[in-house]
N, C-alpha and C. Protein backbone atom coordinates (compact mmCIF):
# COMPACT_ATOMS: atom_id res chain seq x y z
N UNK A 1 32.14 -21.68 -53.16
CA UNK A 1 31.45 -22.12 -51.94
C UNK A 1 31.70 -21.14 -50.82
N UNK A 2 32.71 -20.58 -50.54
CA UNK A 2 33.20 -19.75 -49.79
C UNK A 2 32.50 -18.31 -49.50
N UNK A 3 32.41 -18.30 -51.13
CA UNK A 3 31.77 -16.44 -51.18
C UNK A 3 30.05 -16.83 -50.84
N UNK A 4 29.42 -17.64 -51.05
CA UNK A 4 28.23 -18.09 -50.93
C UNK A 4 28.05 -18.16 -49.33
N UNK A 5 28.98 -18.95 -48.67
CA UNK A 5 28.78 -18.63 -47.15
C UNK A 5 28.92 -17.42 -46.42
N UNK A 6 29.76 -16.83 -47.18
CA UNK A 6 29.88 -15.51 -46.97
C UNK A 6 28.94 -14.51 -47.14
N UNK A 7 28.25 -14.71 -48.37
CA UNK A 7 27.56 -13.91 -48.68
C UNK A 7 26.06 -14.30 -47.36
N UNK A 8 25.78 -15.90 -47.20
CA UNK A 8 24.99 -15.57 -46.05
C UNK A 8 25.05 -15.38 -45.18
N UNK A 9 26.38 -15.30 -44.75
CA UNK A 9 26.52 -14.94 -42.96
C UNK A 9 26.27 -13.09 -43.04
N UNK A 10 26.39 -12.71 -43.93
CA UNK A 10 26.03 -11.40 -44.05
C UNK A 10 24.71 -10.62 -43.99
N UNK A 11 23.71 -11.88 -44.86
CA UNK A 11 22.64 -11.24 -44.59
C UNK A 11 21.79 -12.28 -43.18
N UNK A 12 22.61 -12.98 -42.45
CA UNK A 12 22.36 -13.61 -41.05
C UNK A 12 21.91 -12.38 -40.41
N UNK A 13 20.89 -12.41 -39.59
CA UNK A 13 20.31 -11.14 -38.44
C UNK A 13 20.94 -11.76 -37.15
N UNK A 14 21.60 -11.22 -36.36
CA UNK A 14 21.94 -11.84 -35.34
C UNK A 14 21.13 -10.62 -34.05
N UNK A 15 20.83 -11.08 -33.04
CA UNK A 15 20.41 -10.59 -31.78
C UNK A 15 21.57 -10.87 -30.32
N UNK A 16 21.33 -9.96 -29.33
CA UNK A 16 22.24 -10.36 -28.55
C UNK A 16 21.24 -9.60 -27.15
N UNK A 17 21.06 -9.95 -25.98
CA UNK A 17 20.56 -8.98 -24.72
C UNK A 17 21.16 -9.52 -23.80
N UNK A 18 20.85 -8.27 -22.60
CA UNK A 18 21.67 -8.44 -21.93
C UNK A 18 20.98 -7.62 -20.37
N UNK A 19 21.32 -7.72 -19.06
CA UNK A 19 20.90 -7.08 -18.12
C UNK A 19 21.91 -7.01 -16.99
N UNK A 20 21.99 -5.76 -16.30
CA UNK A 20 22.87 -5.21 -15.15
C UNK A 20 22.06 -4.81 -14.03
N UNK A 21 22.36 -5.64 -13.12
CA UNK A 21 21.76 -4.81 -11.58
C UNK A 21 22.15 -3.51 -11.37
N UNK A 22 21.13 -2.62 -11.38
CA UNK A 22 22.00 -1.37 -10.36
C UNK A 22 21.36 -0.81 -9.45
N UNK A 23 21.03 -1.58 -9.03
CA UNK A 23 20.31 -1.44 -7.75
C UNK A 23 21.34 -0.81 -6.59
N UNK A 24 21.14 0.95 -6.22
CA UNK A 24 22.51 1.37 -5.49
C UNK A 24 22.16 1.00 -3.98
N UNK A 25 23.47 0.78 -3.54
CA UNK A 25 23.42 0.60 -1.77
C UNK A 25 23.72 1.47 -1.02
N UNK A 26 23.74 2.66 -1.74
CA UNK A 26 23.92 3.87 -0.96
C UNK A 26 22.81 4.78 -1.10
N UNK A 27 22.48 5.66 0.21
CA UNK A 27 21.21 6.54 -0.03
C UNK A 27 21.30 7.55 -0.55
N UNK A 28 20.24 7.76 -1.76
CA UNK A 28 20.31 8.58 -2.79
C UNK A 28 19.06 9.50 -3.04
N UNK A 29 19.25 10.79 -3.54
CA UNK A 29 17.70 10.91 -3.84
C UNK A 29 17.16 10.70 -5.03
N UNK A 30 15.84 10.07 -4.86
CA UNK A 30 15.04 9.87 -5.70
C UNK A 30 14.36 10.46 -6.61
N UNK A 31 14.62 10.36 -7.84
CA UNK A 31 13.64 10.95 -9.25
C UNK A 31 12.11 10.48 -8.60
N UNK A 32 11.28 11.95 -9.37
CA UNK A 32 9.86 12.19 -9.01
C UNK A 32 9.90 12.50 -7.80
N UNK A 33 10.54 12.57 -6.61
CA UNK A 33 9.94 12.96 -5.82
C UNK A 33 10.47 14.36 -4.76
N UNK A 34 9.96 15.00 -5.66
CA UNK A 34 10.66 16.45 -5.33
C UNK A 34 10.18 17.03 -4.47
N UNK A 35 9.04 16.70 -3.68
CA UNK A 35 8.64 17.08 -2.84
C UNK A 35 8.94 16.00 -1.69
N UNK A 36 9.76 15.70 -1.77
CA UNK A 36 10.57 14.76 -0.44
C UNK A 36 11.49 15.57 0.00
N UNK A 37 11.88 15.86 1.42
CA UNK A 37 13.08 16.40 1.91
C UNK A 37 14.33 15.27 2.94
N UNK A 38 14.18 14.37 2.01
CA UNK A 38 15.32 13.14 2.88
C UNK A 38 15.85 12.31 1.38
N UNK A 39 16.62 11.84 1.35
CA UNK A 39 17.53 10.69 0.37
C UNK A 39 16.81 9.40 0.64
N UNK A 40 16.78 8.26 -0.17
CA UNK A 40 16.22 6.76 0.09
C UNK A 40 16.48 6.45 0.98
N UNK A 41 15.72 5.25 1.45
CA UNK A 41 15.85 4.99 3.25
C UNK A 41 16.13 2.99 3.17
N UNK A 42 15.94 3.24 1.96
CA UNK A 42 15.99 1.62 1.55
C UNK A 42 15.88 0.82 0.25
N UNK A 43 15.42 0.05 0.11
CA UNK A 43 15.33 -0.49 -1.42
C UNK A 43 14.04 -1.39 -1.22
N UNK A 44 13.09 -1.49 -2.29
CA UNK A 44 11.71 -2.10 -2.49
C UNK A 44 11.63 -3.24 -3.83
N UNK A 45 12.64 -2.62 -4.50
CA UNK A 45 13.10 -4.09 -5.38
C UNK A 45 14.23 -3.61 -6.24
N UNK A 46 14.91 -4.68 -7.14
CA UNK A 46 15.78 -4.32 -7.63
C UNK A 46 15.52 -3.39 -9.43
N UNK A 47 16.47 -2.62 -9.57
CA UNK A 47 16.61 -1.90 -10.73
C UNK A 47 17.67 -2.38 -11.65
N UNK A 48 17.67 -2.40 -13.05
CA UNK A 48 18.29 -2.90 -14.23
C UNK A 48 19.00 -1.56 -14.91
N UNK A 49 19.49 -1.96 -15.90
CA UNK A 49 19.84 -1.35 -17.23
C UNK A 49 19.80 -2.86 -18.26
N UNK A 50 19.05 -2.31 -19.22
CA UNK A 50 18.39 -3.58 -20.33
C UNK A 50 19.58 -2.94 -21.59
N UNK A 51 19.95 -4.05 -22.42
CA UNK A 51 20.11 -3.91 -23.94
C UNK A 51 20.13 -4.84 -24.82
N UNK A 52 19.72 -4.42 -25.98
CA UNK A 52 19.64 -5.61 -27.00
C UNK A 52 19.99 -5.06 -28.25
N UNK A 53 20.94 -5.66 -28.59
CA UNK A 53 21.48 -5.31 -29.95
C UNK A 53 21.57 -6.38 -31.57
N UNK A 54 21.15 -5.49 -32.36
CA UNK A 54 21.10 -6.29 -33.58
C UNK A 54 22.20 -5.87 -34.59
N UNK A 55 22.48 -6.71 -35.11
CA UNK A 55 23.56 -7.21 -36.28
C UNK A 55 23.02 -7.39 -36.94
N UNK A 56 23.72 -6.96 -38.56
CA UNK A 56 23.48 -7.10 -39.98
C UNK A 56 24.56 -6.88 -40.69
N UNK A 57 24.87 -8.00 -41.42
CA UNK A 57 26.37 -7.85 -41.89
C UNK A 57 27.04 -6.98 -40.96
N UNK A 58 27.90 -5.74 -42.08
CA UNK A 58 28.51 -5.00 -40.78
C UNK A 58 28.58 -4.49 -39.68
N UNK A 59 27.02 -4.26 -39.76
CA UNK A 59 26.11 -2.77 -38.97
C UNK A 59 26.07 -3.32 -37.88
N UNK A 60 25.43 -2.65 -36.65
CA UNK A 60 25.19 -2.96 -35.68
C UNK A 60 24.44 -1.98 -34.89
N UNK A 61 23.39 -2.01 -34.50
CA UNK A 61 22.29 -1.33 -33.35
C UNK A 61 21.96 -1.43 -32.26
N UNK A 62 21.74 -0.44 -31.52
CA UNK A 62 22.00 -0.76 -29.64
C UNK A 62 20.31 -0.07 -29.23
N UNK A 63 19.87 -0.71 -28.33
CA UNK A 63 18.55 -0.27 -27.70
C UNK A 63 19.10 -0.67 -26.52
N UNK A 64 19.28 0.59 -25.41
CA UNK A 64 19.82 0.60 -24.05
C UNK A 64 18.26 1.47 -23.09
N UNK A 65 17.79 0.27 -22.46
CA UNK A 65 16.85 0.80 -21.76
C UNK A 65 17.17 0.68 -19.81
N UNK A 66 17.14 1.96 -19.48
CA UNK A 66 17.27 2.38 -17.70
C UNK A 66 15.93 2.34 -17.12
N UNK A 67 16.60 1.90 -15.93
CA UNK A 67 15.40 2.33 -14.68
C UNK A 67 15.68 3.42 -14.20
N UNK A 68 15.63 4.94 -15.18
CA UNK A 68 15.67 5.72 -14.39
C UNK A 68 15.05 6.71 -14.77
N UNK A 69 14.38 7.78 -14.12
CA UNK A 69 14.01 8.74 -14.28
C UNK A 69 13.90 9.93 -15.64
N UNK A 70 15.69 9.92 -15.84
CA UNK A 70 15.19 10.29 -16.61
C UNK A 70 16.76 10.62 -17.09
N UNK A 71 17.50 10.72 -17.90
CA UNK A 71 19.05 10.27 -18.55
C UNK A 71 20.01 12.37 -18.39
N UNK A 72 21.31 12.16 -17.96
CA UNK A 72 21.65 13.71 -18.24
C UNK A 72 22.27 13.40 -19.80
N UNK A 73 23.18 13.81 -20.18
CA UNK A 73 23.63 14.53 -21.37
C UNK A 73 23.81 13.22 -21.82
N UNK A 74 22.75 13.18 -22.68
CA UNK A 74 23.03 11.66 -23.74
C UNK A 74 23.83 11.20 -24.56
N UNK A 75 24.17 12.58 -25.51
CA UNK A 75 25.07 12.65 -26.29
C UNK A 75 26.36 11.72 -25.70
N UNK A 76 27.10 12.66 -25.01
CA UNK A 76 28.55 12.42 -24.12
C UNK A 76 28.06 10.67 -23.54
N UNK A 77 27.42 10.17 -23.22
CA UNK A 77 26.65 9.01 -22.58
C UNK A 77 27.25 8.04 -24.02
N UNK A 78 26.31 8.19 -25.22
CA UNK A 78 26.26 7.44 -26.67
C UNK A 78 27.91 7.46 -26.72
N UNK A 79 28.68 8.47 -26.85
CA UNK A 79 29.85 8.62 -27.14
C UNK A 79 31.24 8.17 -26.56
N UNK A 80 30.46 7.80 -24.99
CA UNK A 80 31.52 7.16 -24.29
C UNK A 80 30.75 5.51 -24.79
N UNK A 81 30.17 5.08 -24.72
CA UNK A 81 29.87 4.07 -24.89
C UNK A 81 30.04 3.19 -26.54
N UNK A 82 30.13 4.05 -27.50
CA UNK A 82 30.51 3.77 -28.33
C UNK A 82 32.14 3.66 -28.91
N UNK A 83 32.68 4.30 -27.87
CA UNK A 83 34.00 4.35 -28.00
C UNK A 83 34.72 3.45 -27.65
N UNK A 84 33.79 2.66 -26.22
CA UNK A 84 34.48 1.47 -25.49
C UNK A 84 33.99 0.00 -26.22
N UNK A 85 33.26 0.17 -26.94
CA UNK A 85 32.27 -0.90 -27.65
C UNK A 85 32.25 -1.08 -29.11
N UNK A 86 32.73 -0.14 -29.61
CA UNK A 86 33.10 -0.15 -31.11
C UNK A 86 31.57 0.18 -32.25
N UNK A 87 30.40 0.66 -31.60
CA UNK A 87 29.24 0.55 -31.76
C UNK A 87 29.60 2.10 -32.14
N UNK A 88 28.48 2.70 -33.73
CA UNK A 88 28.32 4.06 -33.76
C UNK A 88 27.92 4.54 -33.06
N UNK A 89 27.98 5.94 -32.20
CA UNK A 89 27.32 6.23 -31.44
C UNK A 89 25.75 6.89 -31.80
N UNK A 90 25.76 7.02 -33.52
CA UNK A 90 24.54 7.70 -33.78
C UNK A 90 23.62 6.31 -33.93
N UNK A 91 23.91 4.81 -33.58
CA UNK A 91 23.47 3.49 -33.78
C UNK A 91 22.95 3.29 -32.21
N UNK A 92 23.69 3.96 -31.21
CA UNK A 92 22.99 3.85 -30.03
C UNK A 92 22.00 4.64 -29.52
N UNK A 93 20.76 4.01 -29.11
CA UNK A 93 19.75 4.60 -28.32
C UNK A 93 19.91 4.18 -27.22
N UNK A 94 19.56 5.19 -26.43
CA UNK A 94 19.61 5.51 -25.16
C UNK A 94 18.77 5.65 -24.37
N UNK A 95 17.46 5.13 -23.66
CA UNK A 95 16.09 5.16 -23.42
C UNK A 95 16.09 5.10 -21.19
N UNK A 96 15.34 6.40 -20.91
CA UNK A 96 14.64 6.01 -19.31
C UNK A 96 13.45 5.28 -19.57
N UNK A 97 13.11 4.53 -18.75
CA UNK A 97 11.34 3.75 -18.40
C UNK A 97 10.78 4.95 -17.59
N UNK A 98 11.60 5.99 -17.35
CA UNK A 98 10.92 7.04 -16.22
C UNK A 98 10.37 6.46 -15.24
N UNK A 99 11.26 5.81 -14.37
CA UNK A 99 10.99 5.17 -12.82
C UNK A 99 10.72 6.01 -12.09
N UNK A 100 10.06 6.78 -11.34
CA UNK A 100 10.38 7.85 -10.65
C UNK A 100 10.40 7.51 -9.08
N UNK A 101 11.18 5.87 -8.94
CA UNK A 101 11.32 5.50 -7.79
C UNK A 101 12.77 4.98 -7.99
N UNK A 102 13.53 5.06 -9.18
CA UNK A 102 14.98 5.11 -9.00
C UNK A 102 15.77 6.24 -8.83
N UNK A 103 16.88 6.01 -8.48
CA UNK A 103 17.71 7.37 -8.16
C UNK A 103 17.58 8.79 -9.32
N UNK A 104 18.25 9.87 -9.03
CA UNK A 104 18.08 10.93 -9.61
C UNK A 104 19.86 10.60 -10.28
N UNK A 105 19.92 10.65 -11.75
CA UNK A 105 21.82 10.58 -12.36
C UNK A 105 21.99 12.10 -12.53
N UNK A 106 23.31 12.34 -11.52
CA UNK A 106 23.61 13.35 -11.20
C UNK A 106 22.95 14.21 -10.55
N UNK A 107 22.54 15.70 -11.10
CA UNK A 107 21.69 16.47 -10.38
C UNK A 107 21.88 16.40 -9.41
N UNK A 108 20.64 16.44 -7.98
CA UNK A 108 21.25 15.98 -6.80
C UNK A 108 22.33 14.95 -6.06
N UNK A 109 22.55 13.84 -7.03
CA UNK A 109 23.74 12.83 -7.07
C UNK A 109 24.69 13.25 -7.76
N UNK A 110 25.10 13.93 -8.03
CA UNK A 110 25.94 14.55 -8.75
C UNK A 110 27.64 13.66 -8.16
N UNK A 111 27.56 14.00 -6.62
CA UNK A 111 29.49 13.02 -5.95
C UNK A 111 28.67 11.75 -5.49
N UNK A 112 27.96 11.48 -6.45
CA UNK A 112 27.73 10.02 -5.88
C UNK A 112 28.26 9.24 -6.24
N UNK A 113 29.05 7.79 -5.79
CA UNK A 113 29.45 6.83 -7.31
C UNK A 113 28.45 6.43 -7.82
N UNK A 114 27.27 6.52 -7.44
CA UNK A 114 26.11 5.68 -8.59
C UNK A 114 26.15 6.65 -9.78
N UNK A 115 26.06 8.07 -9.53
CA UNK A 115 26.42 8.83 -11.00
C UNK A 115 27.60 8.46 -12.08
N UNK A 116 28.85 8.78 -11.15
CA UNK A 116 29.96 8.28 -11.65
C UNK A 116 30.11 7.29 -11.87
N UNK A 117 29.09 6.35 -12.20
CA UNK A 117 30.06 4.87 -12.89
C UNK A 117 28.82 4.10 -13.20
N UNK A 118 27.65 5.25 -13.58
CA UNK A 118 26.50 4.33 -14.81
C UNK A 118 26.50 4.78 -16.17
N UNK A 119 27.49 5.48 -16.52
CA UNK A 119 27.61 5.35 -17.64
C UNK A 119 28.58 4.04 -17.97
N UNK A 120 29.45 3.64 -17.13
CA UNK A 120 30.53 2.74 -16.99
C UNK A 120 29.36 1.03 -16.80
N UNK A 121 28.47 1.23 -16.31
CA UNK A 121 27.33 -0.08 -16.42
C UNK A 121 26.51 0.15 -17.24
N UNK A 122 26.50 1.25 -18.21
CA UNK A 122 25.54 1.24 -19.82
C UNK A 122 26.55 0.29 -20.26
N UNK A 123 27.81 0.65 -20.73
CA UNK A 123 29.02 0.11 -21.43
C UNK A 123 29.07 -1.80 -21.20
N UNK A 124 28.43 -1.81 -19.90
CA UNK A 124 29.49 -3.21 -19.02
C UNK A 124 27.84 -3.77 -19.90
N UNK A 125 26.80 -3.17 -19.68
CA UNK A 125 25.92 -4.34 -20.70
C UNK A 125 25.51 -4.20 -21.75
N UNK A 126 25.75 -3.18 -22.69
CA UNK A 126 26.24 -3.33 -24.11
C UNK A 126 27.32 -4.52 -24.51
N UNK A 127 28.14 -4.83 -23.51
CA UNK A 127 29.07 -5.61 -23.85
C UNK A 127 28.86 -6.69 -23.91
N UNK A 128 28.21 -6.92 -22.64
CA UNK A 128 27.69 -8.44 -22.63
C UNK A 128 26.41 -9.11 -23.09
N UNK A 129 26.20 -7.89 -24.23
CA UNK A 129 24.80 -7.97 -25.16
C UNK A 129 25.88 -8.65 -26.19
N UNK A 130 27.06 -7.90 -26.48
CA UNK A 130 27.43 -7.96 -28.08
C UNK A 130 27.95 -9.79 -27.54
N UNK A 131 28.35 -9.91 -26.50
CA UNK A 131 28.68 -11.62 -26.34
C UNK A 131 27.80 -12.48 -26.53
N UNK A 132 26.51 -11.96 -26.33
CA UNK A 132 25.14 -12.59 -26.49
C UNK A 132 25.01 -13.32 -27.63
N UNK A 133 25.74 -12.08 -28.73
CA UNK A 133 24.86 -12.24 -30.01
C UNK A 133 24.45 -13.82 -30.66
N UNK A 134 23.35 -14.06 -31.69
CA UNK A 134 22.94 -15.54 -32.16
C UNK A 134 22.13 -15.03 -33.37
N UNK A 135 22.47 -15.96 -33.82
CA UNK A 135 21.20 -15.72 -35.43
C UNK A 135 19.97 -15.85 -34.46
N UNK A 136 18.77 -14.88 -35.14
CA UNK A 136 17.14 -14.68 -34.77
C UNK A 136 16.43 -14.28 -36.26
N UNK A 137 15.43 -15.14 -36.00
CA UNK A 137 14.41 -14.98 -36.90
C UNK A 137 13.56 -13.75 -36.60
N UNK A 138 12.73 -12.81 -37.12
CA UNK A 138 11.63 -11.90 -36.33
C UNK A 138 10.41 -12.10 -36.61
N UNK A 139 9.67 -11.34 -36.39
CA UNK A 139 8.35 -11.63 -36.05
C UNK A 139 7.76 -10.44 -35.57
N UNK A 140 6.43 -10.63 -35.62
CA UNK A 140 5.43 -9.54 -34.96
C UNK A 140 4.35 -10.26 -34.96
N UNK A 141 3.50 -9.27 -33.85
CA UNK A 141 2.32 -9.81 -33.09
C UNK A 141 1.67 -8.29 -32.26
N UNK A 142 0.66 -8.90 -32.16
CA UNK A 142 -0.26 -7.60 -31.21
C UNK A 142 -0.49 -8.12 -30.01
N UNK A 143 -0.83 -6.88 -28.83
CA UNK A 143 -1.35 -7.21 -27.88
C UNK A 143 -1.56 -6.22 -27.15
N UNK A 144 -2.02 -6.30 -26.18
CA UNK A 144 -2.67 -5.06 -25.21
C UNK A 144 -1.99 -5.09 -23.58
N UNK A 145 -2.20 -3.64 -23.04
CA UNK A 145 -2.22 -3.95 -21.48
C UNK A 145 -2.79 -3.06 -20.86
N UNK A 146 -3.11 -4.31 -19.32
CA UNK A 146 -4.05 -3.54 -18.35
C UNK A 146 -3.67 -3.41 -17.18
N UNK A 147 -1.91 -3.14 -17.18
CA UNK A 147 -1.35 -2.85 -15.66
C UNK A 147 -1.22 -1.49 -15.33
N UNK A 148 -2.41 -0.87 -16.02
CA UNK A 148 -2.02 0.82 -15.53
C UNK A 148 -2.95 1.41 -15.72
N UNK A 149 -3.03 2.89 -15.08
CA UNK A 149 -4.51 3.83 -14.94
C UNK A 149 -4.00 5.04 -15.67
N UNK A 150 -4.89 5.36 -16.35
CA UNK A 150 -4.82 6.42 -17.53
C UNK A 150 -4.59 7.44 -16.07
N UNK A 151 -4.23 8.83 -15.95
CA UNK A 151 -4.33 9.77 -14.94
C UNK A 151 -4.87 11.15 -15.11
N UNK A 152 -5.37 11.17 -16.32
CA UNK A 152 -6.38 12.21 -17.03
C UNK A 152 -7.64 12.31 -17.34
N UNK A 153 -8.12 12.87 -16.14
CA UNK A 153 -9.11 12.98 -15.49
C UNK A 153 -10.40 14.51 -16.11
N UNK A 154 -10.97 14.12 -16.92
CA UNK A 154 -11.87 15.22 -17.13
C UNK A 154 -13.01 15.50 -16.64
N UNK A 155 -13.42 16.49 -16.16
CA UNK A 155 -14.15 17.78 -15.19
C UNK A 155 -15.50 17.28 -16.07
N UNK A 156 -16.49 16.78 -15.73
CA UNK A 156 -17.66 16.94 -16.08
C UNK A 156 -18.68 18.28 -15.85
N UNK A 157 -18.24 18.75 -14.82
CA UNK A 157 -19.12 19.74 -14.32
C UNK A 157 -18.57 20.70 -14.17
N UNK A 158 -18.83 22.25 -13.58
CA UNK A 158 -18.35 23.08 -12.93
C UNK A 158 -18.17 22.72 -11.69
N UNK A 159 -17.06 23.09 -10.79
CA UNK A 159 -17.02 22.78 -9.85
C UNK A 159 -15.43 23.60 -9.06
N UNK A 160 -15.96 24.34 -7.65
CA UNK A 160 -14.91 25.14 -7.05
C UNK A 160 -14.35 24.20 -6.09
N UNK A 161 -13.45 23.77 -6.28
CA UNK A 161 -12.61 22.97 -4.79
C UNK A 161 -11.31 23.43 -4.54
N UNK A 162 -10.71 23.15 -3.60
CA UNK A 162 -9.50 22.92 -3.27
C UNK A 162 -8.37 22.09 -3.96
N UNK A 163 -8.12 22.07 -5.37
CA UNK A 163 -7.66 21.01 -6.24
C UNK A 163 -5.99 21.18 -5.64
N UNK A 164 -5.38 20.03 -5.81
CA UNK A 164 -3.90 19.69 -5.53
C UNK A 164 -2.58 20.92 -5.95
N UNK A 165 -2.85 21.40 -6.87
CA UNK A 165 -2.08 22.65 -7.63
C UNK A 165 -3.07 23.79 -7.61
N UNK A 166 -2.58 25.00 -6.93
CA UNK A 166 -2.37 26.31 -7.28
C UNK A 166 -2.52 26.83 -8.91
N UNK A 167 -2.87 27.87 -9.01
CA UNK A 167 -2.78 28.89 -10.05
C UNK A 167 -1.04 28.86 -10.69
N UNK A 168 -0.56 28.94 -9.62
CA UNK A 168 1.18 28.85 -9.61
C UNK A 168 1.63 27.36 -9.96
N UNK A 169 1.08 26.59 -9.60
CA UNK A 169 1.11 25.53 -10.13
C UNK A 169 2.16 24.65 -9.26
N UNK A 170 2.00 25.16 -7.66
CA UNK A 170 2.36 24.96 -6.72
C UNK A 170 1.68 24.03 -6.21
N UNK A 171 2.56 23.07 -5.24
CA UNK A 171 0.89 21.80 -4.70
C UNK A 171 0.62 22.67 -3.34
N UNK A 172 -0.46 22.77 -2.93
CA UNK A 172 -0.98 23.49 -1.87
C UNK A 172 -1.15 22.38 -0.28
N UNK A 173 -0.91 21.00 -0.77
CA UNK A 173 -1.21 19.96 0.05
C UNK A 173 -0.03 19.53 1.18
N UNK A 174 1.19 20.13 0.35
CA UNK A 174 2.26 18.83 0.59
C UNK A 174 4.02 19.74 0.18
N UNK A 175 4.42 19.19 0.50
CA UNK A 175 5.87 20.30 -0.11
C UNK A 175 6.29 21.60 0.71
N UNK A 176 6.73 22.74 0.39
CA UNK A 176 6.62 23.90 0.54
C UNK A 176 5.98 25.28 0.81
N UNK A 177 4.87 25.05 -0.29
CA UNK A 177 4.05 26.09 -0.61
C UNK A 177 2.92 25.02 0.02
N UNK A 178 2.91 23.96 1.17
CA UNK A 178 1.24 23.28 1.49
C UNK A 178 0.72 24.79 2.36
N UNK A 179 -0.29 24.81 2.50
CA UNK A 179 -0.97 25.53 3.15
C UNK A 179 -2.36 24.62 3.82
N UNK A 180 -2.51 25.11 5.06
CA UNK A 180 -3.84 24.80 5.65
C UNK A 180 -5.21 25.86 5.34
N UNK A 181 -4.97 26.33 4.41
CA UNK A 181 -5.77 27.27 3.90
C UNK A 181 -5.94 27.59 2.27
N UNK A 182 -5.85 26.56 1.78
CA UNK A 182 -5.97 26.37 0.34
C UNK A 182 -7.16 26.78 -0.21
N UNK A 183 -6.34 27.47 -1.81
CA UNK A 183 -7.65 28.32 -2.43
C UNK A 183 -8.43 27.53 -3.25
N UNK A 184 -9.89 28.03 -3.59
CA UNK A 184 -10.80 27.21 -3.98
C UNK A 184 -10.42 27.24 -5.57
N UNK A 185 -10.66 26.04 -6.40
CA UNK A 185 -10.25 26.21 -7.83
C UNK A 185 -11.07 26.12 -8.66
N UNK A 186 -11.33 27.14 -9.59
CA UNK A 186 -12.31 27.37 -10.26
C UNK A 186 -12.38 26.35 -11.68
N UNK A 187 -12.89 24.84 -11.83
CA UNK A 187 -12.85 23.98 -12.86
C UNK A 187 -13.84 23.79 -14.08
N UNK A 188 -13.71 24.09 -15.03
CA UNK A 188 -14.66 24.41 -16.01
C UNK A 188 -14.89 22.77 -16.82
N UNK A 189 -16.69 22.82 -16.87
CA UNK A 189 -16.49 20.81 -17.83
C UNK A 189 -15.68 20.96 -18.75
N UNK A 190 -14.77 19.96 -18.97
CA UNK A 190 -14.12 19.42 -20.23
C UNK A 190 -12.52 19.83 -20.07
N UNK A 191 -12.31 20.22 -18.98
CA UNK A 191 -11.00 20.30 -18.59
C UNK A 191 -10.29 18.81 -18.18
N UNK A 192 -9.13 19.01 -18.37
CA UNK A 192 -8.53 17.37 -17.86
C UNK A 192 -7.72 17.83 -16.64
N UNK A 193 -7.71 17.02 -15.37
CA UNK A 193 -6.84 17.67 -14.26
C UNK A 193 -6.64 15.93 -13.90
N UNK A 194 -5.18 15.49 -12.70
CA UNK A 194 -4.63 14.87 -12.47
C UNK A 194 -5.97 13.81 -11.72
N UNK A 195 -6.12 12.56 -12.23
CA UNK A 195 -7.22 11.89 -11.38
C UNK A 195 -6.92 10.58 -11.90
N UNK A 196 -7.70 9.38 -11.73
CA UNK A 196 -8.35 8.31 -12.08
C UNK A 196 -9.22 8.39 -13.31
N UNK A 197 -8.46 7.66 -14.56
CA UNK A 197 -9.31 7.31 -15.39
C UNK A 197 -9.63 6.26 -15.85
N UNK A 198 -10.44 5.51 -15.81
CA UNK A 198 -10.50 3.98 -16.07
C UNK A 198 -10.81 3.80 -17.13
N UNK A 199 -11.27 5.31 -17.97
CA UNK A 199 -11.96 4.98 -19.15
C UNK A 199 -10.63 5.30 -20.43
N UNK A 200 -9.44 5.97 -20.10
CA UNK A 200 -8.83 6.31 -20.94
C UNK A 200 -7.95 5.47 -21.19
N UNK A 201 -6.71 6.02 -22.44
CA UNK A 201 -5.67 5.20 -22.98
C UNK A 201 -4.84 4.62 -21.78
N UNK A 202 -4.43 3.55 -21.91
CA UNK A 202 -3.08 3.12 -21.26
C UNK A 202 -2.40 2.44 -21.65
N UNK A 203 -2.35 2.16 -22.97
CA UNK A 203 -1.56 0.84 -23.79
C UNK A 203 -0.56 1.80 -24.48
């Protein structure tokens, strides 16, 4: 009777998730916007770190998703986190949503504590994923979405304007290199340049 329970708690799937505010209170600069010359001035809503981890008999798998831009050295990231958590580190993924309205990790934050101590809040909700854990059944299903605009925009015509980027691939509008004297851009049909597409992918 014993080895029989045993044997199913083994092939039991268990699930566990979990979520961390990190929403920082200190002003930081912001991923995507590199053509800003000031640090955040405030906060517009709050930011997470997501995880959900699955169990199987021994094993165990980590899906760690950020609000951020965009992750530095992942490796060293997986490795501290697996060390404090008991999780392989080649079992952890490590995923940005590419916010490009949350902070920048490291790089320009580099002496920030929000740098220094989100790898320390990957860890804090991995952990309180693995407390989570519960037997789950799975499943699949389809579905679609329409909260977003494709941004690839193709040139029907010929046409010379003043387009947002330079040859250099400089923005001519805004930043550094803006100029009040922007060159005309030579656009050939069937080119794709930065626009509104209502007609393209977004799912």
């Amino acid at each position: 009777m014993g080895t029989k329970e045993s044997d199913a708690a083994k092939k039991t799937l268990k699930a566990g998730i979990a979520k961390t505010d990190v929403t920082p209170s200190e002003s930081l600069w912001l991923g995507g916007y590199n053509l800003r010359e000031t640090t955040s001035e405030g906060v517009s809503g709050p930011i997470f770190i997501r995880a959900l981890i699955f169990e199987g008999g021994n094993e165990r798998i980590a899906f760690v998703a950020c609000d951020a831009v965009m992750l530095p050295d992942n490796d060293e990231m997986r490795r501290s986190v697996g060390k404090a958590t008991g999780i392989n580190p080649d079992r952890i993924f490590l995923q940005n949503v590419h916010n490009h309205s949350s902070p920048i990790i490291g790089g320009k934050n580099a002496d920030s504590e929000y740098s220094h101590t989100y790898t320390d809040r990957i860890t804090e909700t991995v952990k309180a994923a693995l407390e989570d854990l519960e037997p789950v059944m799975v499943g699949a299903g389809t579905g679609c979405s329409f909260i977003a605009m494709n941004r690839r925009k193709m040139i029907e015509e010929e046409v010379s304007a003043p387009t947002t980027f330079d040859e250099n691939h400089h923005s001519q509008n805004s930043g550094k290199y803006k100029t009040d004297k922007p060159k005309l851009i030579r656009e050939l049909p069937g080119v794709f340049r930065l626009g509104p597409n209502a007609d393209g992918p977004i799912d």
